[in-house]
Protein backbone atom coordinates (compact mmCIF):
# COMPACT_ATOMS: atom_id res chain seq x y z
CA UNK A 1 200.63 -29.91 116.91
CA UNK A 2 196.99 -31.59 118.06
CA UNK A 3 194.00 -30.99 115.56
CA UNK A 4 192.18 -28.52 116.26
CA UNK A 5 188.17 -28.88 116.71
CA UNK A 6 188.04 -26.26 114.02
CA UNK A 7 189.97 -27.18 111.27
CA UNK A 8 187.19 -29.21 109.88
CA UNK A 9 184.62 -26.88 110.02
CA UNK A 10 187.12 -24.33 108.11
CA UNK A 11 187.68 -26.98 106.01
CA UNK A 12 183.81 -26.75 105.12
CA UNK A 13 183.84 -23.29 104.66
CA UNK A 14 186.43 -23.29 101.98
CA UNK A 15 184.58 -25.81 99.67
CA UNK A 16 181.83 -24.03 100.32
CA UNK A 17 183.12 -20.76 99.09
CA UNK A 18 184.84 -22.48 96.00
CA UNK A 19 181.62 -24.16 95.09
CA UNK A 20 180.16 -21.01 94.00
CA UNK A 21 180.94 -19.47 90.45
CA UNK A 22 181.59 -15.94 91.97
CA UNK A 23 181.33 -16.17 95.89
CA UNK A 24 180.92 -12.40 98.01
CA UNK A 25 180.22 -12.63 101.81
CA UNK A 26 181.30 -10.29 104.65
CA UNK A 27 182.29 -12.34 107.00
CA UNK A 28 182.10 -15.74 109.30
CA UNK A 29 182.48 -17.10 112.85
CA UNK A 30 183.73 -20.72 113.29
CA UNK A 31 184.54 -21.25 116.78
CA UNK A 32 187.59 -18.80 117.52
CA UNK A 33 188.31 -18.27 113.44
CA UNK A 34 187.03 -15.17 111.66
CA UNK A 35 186.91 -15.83 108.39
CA UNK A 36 186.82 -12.35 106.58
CA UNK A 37 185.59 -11.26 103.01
CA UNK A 38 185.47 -14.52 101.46
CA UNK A 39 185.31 -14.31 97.00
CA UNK A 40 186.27 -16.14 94.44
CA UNK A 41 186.49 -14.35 90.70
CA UNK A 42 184.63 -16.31 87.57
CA UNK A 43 186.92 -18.34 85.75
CA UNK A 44 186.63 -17.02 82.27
CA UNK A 45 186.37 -19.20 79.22
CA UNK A 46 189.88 -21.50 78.60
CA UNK A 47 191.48 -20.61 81.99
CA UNK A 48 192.78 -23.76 83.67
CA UNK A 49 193.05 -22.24 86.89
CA UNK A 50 191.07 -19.74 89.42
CA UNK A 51 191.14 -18.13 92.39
CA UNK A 52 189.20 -17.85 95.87
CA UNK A 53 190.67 -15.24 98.59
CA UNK A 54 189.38 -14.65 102.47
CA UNK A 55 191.27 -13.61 105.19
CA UNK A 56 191.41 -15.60 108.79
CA UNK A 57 191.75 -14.42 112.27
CA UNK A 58 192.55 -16.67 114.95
CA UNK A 59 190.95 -15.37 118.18
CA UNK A 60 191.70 -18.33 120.18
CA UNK A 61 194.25 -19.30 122.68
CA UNK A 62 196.20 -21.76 120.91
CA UNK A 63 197.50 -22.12 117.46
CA UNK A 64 196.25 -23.31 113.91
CA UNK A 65 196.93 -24.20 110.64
CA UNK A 66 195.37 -24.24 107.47
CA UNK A 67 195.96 -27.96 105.67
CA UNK A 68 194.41 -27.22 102.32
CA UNK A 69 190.88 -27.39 100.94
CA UNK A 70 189.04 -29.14 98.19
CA UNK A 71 185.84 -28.35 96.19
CA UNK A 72 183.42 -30.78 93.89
CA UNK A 73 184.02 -27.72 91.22
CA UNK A 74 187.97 -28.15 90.94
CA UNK A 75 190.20 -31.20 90.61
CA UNK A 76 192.49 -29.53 93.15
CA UNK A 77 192.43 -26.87 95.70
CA UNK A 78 195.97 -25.20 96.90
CA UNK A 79 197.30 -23.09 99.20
CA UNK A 80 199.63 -20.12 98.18
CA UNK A 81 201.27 -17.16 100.02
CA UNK A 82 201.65 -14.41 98.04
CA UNK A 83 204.90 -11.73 98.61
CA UNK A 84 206.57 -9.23 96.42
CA UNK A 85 209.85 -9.62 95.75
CA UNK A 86 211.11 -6.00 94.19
CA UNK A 87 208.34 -4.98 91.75
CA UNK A 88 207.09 -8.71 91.18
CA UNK A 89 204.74 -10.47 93.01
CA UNK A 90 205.46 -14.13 93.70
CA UNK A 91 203.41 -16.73 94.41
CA UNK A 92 203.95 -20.15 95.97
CA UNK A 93 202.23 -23.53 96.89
CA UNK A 94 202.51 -24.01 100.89
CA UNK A 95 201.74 -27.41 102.78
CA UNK A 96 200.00 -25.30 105.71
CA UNK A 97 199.20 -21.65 106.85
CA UNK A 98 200.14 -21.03 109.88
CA UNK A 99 197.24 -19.42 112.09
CA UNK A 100 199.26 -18.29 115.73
CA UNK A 101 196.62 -16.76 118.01
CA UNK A 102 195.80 -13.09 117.39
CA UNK A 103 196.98 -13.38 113.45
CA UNK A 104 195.08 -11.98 110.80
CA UNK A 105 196.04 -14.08 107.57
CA UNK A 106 194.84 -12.78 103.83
């Protein structure tokens, strides 16, 4: 698949939003990707790990993907899907997030 023009600039967002102790926005345009509700919940004292959630939209005509992310305030940034499996939510590192054109992605 070619890069795409805005996978940089979605790139920037991300560190952006992980920056930030506790991050709470509405929403954001980057070319044809919505990024929706963007927040990240305080790490509390002896956690080794946090969290930052948004949701994208890709309103373009052709395809995306999501590479990963990184942040001055973490040593490393993932990717994760999230899916319940019975009454257990699962969780697992992915390598990209698929964005096909009209998807809205939490």
């Amino acid at each position: 698949m070619p890069a795409m023009p805005n996978r940089r600039l979605l790139f920037l967002a991300l560190a952006a939003l992980l920056t930030a102790t506790a991050a709470k926005a509405h929403e954001f345009q980057l070319g044809t990707l919505k990024i929706g509700h963007p927040w990240a919940r305080p790490t509390l004292p002896g956690q080794s790990a946090g969290g930052a959630y948004l949701s994208v939209t890709n309103h373009g005509s052709v395809p995306d993907r999501l590479l990963g992310g990184s942040s001055p305030g973490a040593a490393r940034v993932e990717v994760h899907e999230m899916r319940m499996e019975g009454d257990v939510m699962r969780m697992r590192e992915m390598p990209a997030l698929e964005l096909p054109t009209g998807s809205d992605k939490p």
